[in-house]
PDB file of N, CA and C in Angstrom:
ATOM      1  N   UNK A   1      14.882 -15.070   3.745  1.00  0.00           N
ATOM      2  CA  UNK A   1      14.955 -13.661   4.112  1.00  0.00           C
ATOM      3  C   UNK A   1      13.609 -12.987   3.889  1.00  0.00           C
ATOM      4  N   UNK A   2      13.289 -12.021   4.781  1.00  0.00           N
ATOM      5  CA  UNK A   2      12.448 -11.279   4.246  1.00  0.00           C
ATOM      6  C   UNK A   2      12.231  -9.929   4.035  1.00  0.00           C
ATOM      7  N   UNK A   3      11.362  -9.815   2.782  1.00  0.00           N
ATOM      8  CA  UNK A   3      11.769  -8.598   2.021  1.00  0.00           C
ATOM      9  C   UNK A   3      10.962  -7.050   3.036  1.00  0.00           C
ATOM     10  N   UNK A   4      11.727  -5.975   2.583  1.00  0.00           N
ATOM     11  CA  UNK A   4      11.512  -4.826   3.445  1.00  0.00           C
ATOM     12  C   UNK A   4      10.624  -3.926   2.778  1.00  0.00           C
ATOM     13  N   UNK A   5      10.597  -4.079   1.574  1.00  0.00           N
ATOM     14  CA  UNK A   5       8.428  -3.898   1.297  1.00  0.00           C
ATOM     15  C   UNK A   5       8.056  -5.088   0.097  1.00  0.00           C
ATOM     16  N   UNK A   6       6.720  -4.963   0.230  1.00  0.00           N
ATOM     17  CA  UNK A   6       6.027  -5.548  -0.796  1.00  0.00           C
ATOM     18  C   UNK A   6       4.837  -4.256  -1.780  1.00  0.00           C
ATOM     19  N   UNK A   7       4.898  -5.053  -2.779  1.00  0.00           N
ATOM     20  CA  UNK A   7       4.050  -3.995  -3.785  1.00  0.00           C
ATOM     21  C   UNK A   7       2.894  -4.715  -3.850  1.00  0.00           C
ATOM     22  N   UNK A   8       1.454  -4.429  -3.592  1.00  0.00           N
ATOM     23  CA  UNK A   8       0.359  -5.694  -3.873  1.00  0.00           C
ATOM     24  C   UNK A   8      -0.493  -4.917  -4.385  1.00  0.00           C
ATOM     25  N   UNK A   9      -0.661  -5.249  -5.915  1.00  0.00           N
ATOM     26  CA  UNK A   9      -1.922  -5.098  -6.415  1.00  0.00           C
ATOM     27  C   UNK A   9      -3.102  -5.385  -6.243  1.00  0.00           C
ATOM     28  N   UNK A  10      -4.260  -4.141  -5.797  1.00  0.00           N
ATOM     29  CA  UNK A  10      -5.473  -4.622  -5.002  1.00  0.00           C
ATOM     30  C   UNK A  10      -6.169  -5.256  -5.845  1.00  0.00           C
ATOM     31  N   UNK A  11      -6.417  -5.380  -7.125  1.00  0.00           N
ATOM     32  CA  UNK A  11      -7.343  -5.795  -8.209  1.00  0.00           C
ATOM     33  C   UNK A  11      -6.735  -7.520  -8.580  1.00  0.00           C
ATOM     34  N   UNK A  12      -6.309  -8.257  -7.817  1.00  0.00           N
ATOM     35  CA  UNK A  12      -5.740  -9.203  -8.286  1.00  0.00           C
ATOM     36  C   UNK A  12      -6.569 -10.744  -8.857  1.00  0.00           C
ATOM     37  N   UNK A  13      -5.632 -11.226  -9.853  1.00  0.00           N
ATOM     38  CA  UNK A  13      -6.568 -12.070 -10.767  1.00  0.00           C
ATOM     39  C   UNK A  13      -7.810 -12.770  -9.713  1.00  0.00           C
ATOM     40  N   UNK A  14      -7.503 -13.545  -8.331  1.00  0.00           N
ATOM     41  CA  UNK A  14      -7.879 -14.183  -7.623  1.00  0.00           C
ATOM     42  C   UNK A  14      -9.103 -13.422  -6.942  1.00  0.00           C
ATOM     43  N   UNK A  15      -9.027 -12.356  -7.068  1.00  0.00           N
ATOM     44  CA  UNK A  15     -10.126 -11.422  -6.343  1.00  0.00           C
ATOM     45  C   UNK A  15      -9.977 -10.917  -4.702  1.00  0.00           C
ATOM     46  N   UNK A  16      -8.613 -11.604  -4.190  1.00  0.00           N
ATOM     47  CA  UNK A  16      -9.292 -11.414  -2.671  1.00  0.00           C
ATOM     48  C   UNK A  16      -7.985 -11.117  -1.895  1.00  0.00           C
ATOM     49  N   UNK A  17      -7.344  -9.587  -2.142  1.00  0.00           N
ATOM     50  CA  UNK A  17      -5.745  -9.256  -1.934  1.00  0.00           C
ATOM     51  C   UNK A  17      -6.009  -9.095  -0.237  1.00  0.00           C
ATOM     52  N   UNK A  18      -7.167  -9.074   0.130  1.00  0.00           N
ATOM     53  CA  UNK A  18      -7.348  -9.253   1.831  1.00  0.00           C
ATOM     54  C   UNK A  18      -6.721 -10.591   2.378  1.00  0.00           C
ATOM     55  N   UNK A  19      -7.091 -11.509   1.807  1.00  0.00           N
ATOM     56  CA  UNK A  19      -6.300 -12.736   1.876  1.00  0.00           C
ATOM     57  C   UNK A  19      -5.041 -13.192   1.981  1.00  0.00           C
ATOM     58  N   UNK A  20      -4.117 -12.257   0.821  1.00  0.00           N
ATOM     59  CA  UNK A  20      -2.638 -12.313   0.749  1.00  0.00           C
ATOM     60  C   UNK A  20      -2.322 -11.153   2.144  1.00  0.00           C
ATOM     61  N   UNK A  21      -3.081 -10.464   2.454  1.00  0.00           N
ATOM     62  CA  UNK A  21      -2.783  -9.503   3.582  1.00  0.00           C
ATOM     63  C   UNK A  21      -2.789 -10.084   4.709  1.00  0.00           C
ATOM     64  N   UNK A  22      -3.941 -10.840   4.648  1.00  0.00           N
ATOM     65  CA  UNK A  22      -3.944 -11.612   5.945  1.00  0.00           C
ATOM     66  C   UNK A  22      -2.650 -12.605   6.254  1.00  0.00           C
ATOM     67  N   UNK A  23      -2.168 -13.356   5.378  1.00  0.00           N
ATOM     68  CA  UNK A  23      -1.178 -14.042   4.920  1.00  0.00           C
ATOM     69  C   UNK A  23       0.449 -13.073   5.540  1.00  0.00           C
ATOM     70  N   UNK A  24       0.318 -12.254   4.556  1.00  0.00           N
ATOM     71  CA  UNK A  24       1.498 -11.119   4.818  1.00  0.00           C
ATOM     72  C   UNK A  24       1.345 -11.213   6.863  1.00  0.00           C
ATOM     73  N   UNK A  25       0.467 -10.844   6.872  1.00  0.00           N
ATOM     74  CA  UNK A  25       0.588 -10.278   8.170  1.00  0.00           C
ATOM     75  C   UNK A  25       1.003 -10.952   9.324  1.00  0.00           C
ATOM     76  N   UNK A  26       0.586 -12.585   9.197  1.00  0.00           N
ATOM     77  CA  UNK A  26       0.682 -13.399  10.057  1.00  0.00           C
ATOM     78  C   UNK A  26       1.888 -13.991   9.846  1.00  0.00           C
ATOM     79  N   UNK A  27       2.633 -13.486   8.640  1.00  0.00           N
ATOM     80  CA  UNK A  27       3.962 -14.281   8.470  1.00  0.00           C
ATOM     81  C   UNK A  27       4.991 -13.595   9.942  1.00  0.00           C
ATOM     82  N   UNK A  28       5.993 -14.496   9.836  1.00  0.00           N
ATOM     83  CA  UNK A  28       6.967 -14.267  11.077  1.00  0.00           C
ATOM     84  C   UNK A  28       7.709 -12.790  11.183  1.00  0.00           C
ATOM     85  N   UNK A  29       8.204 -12.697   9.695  1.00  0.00           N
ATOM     86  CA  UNK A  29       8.676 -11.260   9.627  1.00  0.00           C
ATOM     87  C   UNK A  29       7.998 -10.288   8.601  1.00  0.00           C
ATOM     88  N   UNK A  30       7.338  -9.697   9.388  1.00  0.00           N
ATOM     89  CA  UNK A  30       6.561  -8.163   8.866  1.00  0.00           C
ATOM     90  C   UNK A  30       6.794  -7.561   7.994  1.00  0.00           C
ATOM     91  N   UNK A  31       6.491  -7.102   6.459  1.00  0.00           N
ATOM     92  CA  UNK A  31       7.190  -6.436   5.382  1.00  0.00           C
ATOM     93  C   UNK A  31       6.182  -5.354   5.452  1.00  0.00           C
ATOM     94  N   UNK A  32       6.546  -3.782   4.872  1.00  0.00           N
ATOM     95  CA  UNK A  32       5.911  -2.833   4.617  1.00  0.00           C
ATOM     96  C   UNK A  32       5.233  -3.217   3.359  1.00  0.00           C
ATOM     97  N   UNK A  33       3.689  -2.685   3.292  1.00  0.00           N
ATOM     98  CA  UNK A  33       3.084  -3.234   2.394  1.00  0.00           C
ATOM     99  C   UNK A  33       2.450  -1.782   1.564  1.00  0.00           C
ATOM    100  N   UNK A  34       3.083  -1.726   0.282  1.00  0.00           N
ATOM    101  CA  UNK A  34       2.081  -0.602  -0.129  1.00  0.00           C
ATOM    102  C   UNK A  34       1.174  -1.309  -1.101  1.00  0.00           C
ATOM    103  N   UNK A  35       0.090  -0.812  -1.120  1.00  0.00           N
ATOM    104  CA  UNK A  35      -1.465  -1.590  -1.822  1.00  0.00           C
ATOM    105  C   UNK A  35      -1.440  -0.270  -3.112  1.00  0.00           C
ATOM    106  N   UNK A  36      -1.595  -1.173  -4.258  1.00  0.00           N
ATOM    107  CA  UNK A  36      -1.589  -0.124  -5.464  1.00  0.00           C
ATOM    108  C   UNK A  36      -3.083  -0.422  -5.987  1.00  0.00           C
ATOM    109  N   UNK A  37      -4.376   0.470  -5.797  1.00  0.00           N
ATOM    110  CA  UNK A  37      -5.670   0.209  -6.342  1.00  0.00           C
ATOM    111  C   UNK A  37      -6.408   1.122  -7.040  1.00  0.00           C
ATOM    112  N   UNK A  38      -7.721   1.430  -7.233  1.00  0.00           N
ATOM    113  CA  UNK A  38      -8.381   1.889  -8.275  1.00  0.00           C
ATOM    114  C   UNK A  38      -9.069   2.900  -8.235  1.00  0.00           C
ATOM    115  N   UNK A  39      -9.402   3.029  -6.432  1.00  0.00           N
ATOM    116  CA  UNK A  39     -10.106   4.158  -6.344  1.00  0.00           C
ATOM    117  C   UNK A  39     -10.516   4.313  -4.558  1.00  0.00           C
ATOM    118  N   UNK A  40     -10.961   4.922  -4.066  1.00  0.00           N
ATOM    119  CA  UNK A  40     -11.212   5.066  -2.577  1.00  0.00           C
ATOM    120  C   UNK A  40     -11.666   4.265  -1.714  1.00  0.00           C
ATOM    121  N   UNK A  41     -12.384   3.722  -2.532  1.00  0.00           N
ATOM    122  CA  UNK A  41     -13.295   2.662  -1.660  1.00  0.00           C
ATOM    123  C   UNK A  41     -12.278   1.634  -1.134  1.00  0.00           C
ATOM    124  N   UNK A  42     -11.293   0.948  -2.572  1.00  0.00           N
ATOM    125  CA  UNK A  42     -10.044   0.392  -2.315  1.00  0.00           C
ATOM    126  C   UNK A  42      -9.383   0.750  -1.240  1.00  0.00           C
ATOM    127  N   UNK A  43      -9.206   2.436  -1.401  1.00  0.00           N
ATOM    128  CA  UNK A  43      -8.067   2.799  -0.094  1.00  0.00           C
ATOM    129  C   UNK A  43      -9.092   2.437   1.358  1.00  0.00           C
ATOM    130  N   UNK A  44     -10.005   2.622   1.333  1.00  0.00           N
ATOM    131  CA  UNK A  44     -10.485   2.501   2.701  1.00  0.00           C
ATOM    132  C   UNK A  44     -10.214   0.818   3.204  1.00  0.00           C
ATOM    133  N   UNK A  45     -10.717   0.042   2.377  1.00  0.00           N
ATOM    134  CA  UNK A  45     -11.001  -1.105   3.285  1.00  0.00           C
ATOM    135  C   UNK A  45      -9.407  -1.756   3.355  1.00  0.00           C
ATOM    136  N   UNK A  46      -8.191  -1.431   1.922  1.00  0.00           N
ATOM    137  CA  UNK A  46      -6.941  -1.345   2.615  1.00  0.00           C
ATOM    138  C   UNK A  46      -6.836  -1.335   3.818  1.00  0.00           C
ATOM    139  N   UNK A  47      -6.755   0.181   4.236  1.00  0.00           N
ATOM    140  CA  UNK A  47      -6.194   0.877   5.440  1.00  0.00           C
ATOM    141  C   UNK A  47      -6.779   0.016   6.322  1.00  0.00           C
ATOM    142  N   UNK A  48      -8.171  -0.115   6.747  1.00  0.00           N
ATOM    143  CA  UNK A  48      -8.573  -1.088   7.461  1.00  0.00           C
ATOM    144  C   UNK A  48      -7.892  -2.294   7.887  1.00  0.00           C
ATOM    145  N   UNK A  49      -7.165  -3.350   6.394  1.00  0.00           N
ATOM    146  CA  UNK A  49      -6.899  -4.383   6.873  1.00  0.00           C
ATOM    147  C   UNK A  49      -5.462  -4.148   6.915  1.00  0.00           C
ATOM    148  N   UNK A  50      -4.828  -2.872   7.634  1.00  0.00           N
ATOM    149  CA  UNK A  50      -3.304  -2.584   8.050  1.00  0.00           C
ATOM    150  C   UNK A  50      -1.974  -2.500   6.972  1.00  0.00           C
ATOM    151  N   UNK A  51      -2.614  -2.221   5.922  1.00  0.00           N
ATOM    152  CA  UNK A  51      -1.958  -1.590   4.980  1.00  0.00           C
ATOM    153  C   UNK A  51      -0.739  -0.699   5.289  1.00  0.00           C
ATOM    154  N   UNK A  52       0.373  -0.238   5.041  1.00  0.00           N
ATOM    155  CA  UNK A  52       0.981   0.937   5.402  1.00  0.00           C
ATOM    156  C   UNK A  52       0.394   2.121   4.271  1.00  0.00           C
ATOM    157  N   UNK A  53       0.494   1.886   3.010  1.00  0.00           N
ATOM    158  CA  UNK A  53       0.189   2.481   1.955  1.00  0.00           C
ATOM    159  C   UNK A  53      -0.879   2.343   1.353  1.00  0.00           C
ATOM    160  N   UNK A  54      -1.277   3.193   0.569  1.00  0.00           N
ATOM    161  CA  UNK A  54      -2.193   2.837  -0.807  1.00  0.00           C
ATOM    162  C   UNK A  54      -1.827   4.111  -1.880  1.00  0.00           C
ATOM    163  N   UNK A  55      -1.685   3.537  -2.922  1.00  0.00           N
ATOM    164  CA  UNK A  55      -1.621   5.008  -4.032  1.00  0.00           C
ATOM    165  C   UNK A  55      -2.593   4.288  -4.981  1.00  0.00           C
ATOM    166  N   UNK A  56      -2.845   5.182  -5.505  1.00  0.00           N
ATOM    167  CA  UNK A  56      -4.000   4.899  -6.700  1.00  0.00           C
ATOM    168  C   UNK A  56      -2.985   4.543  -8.492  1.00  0.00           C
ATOM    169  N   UNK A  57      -4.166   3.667  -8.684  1.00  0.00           N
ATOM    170  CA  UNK A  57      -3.303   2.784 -10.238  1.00  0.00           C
ATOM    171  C   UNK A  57      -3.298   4.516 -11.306  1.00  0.00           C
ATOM    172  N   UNK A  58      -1.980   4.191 -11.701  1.00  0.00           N
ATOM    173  CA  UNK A  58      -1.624   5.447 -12.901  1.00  0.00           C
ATOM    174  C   UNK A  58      -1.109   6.593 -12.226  1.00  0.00           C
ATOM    175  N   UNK A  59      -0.473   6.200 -10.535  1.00  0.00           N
ATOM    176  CA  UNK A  59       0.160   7.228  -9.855  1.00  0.00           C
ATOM    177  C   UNK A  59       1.521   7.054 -10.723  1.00  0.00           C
ATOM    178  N   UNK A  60       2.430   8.419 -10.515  1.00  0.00           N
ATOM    179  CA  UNK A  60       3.273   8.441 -11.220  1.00  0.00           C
ATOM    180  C   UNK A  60       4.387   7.855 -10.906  1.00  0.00           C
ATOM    181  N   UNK A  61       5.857   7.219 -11.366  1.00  0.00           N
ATOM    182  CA  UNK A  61       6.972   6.909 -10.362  1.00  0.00           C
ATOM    183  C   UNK A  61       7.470   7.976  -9.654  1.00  0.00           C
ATOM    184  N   UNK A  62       7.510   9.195 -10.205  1.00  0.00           N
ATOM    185  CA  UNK A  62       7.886   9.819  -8.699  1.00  0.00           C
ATOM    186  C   UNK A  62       7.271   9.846  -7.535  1.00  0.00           C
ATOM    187  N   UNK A  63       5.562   9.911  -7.600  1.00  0.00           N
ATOM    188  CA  UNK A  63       5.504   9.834  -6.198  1.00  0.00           C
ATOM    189  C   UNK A  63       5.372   8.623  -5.863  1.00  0.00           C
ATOM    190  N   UNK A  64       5.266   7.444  -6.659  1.00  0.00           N
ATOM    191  CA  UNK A  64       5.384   6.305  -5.982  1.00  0.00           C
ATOM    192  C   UNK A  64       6.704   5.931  -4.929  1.00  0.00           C
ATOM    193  N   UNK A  65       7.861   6.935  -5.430  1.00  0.00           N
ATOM    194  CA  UNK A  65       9.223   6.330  -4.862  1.00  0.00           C
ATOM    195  C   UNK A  65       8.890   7.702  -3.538  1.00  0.00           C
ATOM    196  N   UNK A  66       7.749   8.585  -4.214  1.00  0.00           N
ATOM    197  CA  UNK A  66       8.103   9.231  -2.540  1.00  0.00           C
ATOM    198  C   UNK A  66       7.229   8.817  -1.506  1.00  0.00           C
ATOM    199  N   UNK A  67       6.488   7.582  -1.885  1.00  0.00           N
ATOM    200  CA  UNK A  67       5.305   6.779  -0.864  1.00  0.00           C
ATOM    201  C   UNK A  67       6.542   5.671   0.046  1.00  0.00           C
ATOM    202  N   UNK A  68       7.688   5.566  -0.991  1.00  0.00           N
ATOM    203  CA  UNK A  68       8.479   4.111  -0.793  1.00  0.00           C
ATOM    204  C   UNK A  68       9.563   4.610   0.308  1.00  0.00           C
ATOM    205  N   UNK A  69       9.922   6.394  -0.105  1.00  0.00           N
ATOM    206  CA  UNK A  69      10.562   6.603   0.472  1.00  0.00           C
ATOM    207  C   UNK A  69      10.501   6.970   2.317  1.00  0.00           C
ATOM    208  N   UNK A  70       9.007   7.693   2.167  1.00  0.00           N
ATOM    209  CA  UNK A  70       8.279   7.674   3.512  1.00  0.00           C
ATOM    210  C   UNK A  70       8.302   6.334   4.171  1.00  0.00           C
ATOM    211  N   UNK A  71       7.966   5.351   3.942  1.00  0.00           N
ATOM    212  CA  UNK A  71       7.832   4.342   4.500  1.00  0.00           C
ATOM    213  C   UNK A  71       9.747   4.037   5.123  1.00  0.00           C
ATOM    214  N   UNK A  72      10.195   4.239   4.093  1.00  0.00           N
ATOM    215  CA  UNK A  72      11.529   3.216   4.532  1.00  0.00           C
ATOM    216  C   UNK A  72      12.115   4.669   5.687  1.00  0.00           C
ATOM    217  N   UNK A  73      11.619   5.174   5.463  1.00  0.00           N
ATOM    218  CA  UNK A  73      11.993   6.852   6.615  1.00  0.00           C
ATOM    219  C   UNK A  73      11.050   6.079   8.187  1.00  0.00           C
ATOM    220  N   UNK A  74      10.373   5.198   8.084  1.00  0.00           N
ATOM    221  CA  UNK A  74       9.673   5.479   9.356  1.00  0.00           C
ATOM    222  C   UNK A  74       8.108   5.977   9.124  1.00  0.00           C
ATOM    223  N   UNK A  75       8.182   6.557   8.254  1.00  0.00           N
ATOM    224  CA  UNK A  75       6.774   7.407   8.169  1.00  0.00           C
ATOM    225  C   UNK A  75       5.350   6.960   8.034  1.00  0.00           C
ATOM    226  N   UNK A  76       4.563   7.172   8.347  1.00  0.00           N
ATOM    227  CA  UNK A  76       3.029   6.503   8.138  1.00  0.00           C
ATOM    228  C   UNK A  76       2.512   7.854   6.798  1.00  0.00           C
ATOM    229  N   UNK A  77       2.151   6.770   5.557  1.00  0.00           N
ATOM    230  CA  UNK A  77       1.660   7.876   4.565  1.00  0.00           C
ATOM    231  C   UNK A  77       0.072   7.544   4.000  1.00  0.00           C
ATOM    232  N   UNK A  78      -0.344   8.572   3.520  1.00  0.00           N
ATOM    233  CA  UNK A  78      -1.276   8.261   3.196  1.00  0.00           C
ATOM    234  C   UNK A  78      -1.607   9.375   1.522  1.00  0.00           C
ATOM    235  N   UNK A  79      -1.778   8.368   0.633  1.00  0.00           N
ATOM    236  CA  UNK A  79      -2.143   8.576  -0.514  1.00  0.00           C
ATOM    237  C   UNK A  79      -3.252   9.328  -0.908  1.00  0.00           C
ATOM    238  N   UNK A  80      -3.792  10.625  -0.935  1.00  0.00           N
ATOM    239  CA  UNK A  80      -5.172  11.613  -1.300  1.00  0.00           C
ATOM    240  C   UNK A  80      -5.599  11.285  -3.043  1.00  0.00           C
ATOM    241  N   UNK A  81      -6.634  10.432  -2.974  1.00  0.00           N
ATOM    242  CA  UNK A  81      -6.868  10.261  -4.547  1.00  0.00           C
ATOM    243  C   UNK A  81      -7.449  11.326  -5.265  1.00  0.00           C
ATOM    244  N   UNK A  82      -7.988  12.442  -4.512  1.00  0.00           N
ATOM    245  CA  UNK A  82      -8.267  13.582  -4.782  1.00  0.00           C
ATOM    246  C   UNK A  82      -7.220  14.755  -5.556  1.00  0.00           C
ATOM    247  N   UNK A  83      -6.065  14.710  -4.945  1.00  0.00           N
ATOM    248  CA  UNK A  83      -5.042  15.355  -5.529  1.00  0.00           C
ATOM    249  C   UNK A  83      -3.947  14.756  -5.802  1.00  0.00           C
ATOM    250  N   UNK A  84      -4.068  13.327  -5.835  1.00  0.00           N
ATOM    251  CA  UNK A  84      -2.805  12.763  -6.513  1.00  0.00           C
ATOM    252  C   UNK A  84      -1.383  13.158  -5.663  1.00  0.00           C
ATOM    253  N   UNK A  85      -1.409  13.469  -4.633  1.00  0.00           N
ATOM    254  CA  UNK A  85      -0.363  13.820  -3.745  1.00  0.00           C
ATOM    255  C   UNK A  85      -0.249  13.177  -2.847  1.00  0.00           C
ATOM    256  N   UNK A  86       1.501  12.880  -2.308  1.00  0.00           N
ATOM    257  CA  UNK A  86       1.509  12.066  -1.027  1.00  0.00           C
ATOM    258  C   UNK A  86       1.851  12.978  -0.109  1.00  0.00           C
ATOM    259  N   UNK A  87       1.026  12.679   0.706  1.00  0.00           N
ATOM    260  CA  UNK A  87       1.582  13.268   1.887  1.00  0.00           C
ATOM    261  C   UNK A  87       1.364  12.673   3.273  1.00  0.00           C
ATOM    262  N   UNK A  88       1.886  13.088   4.418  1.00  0.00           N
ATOM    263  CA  UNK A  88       2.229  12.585   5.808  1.00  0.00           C
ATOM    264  C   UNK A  88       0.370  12.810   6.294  1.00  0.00           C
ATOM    265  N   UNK A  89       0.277  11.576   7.157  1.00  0.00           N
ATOM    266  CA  UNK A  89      -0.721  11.664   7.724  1.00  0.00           C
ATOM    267  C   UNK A  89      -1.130  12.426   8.969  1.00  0.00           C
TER     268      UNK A  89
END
């Protein structure tokens, strides 16, 4: 089966979460992917490699479940590391 999101930590032991993305992506069935990282630069090259998400590490669980909840709504979100707020793109 496959799962209807994934959580991927951008900082991962291996160094290279572009890799598991690439991986994710080419698999048969598509999972929503939110990328949890450290700082902007992170969110950019994310988004680039087709991320749905990114929130920044030490976001809180509420808005993490309202990044989780956008997504499972349909929604395209995007994480502002500036104000710690989610909102619709």
């Amino acid at each position: 089966d496959c799962p209807d999101l994934i959580v991927l930590d951008w900082d991962l032991p291996s160094g290279d979460a572009t890799e598991v993305l690439a991986a994710l992506q080419s698999a048969s069935c598509p999972s929503a992917v939110i990328v949890i990282g450290k700082d902007e630069a992170d969110q950019s090259l994310a988004i680039s490699v087709g991320v749905r998400a990114f929130v920044i590490k030490g976001t809180s669980p509420e808005e993490l479940l309202i990044v989780i909840r956008k997504l499972y709504d349909h929604e395209q979100v995007n994480f502002d590391p500036m104000t710690r707020e989610a909102n619709q793109l």
